[in-house]
N, C-alpha and C. Protein backbone atom coordinates (compact mmCIF):
# COMPACT_ATOMS: atom_id res chain seq x y z
N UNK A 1 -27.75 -30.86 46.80
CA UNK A 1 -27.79 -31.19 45.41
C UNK A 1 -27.16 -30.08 44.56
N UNK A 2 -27.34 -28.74 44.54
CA UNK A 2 -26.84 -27.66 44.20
C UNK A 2 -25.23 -27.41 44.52
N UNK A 3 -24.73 -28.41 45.21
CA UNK A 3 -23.62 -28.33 45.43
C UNK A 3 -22.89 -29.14 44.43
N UNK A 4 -23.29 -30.28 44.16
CA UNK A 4 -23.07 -31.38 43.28
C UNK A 4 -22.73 -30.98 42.38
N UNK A 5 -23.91 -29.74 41.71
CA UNK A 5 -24.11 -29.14 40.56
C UNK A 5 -22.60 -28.15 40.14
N UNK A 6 -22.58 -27.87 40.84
CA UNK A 6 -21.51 -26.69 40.99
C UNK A 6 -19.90 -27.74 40.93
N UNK A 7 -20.05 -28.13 41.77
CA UNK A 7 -18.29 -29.17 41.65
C UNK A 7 -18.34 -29.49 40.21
N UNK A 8 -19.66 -30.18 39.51
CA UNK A 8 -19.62 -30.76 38.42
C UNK A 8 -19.17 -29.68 36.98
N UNK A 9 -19.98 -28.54 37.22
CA UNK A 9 -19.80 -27.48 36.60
C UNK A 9 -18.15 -26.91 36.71
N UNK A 10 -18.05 -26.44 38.04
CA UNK A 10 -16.81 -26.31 37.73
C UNK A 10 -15.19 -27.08 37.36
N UNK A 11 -15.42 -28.46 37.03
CA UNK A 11 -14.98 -29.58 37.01
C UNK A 11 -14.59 -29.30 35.13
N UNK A 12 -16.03 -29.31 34.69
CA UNK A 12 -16.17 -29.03 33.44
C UNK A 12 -15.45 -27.73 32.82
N UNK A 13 -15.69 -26.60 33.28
CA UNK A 13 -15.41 -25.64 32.67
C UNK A 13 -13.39 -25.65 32.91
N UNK A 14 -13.15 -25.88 34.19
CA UNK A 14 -11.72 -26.17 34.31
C UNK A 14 -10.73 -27.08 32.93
N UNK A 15 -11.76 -28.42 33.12
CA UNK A 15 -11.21 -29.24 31.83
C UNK A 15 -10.95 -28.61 30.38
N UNK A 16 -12.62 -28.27 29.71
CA UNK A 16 -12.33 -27.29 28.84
C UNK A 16 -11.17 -26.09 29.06
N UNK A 17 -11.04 -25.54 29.89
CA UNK A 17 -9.97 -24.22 29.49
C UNK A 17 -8.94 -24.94 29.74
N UNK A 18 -8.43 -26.19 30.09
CA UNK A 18 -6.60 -26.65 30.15
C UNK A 18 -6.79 -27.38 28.48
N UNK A 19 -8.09 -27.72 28.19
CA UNK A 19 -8.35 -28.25 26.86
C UNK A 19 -7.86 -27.06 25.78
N UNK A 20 -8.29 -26.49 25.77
CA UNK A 20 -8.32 -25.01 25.06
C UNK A 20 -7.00 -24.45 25.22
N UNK A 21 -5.92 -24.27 26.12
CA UNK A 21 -5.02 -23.72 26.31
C UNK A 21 -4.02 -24.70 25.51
N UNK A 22 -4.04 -25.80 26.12
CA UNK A 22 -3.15 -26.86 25.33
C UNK A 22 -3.24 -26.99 23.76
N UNK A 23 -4.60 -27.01 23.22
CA UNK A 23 -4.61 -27.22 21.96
C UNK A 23 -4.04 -25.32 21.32
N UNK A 24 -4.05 -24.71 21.76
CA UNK A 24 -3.73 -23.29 21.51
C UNK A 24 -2.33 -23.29 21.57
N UNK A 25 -1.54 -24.10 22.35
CA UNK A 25 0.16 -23.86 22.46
C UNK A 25 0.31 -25.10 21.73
N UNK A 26 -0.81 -25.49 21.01
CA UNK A 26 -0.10 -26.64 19.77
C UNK A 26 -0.12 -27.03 18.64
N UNK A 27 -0.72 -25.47 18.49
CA UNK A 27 -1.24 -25.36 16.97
C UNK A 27 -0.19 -24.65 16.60
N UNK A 28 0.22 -24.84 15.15
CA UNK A 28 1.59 -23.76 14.53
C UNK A 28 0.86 -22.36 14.55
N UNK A 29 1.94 -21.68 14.95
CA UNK A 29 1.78 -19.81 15.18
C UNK A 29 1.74 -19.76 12.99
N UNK A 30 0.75 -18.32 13.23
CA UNK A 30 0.19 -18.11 12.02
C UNK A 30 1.43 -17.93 10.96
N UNK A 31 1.65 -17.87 10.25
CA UNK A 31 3.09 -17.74 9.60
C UNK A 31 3.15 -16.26 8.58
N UNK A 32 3.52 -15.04 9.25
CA UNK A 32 3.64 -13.97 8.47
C UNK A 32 4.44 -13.92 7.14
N UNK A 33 4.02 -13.19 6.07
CA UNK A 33 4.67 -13.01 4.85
C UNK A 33 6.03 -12.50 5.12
N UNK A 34 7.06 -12.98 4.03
CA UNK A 34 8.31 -12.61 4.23
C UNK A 34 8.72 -11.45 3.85
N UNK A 35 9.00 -10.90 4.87
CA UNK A 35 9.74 -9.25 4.84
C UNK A 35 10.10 -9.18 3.27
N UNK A 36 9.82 -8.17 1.91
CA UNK A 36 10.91 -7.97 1.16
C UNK A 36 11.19 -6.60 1.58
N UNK A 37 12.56 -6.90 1.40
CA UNK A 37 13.47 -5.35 1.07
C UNK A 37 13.35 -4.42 0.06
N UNK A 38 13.14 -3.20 0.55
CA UNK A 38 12.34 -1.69 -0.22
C UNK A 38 13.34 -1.68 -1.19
N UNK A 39 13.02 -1.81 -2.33
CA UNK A 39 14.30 -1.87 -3.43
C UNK A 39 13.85 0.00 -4.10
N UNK A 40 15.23 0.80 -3.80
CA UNK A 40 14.97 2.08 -4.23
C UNK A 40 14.74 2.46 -5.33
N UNK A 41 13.49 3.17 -6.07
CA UNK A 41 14.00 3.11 -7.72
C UNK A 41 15.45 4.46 -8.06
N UNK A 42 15.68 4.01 -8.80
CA UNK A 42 16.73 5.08 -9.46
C UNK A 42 16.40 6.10 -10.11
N UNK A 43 16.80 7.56 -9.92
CA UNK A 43 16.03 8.29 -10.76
C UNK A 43 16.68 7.84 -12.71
N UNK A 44 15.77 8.85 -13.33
CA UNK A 44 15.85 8.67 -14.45
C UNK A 44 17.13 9.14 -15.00
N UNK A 45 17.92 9.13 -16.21
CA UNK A 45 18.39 9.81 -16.48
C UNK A 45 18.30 11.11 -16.72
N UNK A 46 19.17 11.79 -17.03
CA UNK A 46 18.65 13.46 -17.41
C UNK A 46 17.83 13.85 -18.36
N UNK A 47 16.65 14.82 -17.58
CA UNK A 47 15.70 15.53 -18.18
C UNK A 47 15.74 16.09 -19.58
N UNK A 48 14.81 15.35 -20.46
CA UNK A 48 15.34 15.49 -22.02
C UNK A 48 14.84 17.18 -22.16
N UNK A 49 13.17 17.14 -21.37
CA UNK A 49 12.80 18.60 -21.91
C UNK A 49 12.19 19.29 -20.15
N UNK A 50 11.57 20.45 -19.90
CA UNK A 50 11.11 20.75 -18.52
C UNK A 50 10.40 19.83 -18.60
N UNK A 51 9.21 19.25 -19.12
CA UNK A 51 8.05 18.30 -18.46
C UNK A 51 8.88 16.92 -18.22
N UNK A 52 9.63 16.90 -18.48
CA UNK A 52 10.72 15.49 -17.82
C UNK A 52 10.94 15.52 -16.90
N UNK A 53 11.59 16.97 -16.83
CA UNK A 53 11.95 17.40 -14.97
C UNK A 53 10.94 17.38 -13.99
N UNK A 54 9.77 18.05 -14.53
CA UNK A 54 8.85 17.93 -14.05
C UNK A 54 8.43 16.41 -13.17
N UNK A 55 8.49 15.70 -14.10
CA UNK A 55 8.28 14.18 -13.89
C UNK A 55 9.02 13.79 -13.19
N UNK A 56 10.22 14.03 -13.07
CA UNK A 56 11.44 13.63 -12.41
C UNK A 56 11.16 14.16 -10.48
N UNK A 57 10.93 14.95 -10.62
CA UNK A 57 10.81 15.39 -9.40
C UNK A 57 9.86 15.54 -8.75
N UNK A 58 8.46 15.27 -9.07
CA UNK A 58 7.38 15.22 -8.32
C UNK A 58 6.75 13.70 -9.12
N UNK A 59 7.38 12.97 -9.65
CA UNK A 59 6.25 12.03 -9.94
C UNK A 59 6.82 10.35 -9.69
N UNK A 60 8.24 10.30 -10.55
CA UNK A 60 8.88 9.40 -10.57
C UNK A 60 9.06 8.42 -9.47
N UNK A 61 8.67 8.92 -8.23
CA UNK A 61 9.16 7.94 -6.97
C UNK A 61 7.96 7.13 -6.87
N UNK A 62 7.22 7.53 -7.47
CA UNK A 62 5.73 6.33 -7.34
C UNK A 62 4.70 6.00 -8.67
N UNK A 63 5.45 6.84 -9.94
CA UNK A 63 5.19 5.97 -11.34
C UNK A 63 5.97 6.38 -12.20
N UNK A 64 5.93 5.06 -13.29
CA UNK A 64 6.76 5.26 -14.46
C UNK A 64 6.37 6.34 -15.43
N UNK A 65 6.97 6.95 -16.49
CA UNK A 65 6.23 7.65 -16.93
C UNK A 65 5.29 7.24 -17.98
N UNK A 66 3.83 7.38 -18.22
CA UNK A 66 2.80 6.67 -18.49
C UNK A 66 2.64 6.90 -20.49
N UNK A 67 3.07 5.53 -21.07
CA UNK A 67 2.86 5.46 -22.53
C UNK A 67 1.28 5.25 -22.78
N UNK A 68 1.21 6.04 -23.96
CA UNK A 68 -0.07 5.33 -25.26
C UNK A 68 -1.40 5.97 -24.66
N UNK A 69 -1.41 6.70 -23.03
CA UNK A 69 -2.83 7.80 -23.11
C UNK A 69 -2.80 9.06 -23.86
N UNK A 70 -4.23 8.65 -24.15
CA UNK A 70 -4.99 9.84 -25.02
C UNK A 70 -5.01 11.01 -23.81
N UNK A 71 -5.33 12.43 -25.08
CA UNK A 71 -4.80 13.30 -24.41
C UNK A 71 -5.32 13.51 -23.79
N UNK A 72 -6.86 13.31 -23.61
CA UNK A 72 -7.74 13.49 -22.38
C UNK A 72 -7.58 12.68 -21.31
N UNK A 73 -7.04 11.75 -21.37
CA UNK A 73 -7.02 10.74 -20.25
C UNK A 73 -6.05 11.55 -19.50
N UNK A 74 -4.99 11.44 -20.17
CA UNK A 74 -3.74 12.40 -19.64
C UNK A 74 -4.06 13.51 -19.14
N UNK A 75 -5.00 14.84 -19.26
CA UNK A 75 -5.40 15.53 -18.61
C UNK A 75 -6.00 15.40 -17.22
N UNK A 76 -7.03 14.54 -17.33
CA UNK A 76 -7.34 14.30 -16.16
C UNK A 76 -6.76 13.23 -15.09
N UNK A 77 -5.24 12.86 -15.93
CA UNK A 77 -4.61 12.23 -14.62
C UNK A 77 -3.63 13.69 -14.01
N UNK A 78 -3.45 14.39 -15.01
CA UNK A 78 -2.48 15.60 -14.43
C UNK A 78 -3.43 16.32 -13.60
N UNK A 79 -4.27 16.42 -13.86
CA UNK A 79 -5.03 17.37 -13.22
C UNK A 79 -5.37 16.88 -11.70
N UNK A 80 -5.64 15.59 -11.41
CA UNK A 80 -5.90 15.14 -10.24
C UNK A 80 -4.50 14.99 -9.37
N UNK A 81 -3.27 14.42 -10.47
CA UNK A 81 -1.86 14.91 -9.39
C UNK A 81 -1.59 16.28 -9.22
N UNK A 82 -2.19 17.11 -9.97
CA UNK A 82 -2.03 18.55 -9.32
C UNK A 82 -2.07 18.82 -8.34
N UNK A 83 -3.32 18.02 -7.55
CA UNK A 83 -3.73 18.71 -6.36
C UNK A 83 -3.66 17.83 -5.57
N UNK A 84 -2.80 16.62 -5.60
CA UNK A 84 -2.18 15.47 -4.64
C UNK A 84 -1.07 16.08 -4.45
N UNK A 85 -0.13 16.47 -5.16
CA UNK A 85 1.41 16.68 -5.25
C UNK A 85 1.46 18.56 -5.52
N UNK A 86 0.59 19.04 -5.15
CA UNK A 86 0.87 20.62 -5.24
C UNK A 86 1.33 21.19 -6.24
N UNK A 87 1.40 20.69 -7.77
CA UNK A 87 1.94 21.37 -8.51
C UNK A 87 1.46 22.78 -8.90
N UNK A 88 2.66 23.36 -10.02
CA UNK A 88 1.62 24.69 -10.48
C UNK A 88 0.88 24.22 -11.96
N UNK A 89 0.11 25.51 -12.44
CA UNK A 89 -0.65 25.91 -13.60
C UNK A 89 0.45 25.17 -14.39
N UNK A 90 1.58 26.08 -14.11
CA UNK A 90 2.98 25.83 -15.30
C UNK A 90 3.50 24.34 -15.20
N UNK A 91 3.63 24.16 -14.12
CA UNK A 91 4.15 22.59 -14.43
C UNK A 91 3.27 21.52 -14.95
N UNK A 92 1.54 21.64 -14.81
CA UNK A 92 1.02 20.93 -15.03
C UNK A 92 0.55 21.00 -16.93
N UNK A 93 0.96 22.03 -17.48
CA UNK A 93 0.97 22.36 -18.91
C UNK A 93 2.27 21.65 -19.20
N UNK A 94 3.67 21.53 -18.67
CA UNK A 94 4.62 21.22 -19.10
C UNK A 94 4.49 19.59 -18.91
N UNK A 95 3.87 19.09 -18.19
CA UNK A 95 3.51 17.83 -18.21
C UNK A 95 2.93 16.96 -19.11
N UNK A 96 2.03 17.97 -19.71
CA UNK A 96 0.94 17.57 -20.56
C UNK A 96 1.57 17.75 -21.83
N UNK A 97 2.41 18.26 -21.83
CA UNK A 97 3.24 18.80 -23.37
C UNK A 97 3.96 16.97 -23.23
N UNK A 98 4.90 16.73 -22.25
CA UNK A 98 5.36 15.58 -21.79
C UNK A 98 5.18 14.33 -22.26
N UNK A 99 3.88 14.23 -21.82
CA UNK A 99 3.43 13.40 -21.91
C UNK A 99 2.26 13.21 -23.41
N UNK A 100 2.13 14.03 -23.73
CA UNK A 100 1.28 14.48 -25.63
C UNK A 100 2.47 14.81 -26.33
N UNK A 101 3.10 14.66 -26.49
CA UNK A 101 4.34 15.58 -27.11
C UNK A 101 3.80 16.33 -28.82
């Protein structure tokens, strides 16, 4: 009787996995987002004052330069790219002039 059991069992589990395999090679493959192309930004034109340059060269490749913050806000965004992007004392005053004019 235990034998029965077993043909039957393995009868079953066989069916399911050609079940399972088939419905798996017939389902549409997941459809990845379409590649876009890294569009380079351009630098700016030429540096009107140093905190431009400033901007120009440590900031510009990953933001625009930022209108209409108050001067505190602006401090504590310079202050936290200070110490992302290594600037100095001096550049981060010339920034702030920059950007407060």
């Amino acid at each position: 009787m235990s034998f029965k059991y077993w043909i039957k069992g393995s009868l079953t589990l066989t069916l399911v996995s050609a079940l399972g395999l088939a419905a798996q090679q017939n389902s549409t493959p997941a459809t990845t987002p379409p590649v876009s192309t890294a569009v380079q930004k351009q630098p700016p034109a030429q540096p009107q004052s140093e905190g431009e340059r400033v901007f120009q060269q440590n900031c510009w490749r990953c933001h625009d330069a930022p209108e209409g913050f108050s001067p505190r806000i602006s401090g504590t965004i310079v202050r936290h790219m200070r110490v992302r992007a290594s600037l100095s004392q001096h550049d981060e005053q010339v920034l702030l002039k920059f950007f407060n004019p």
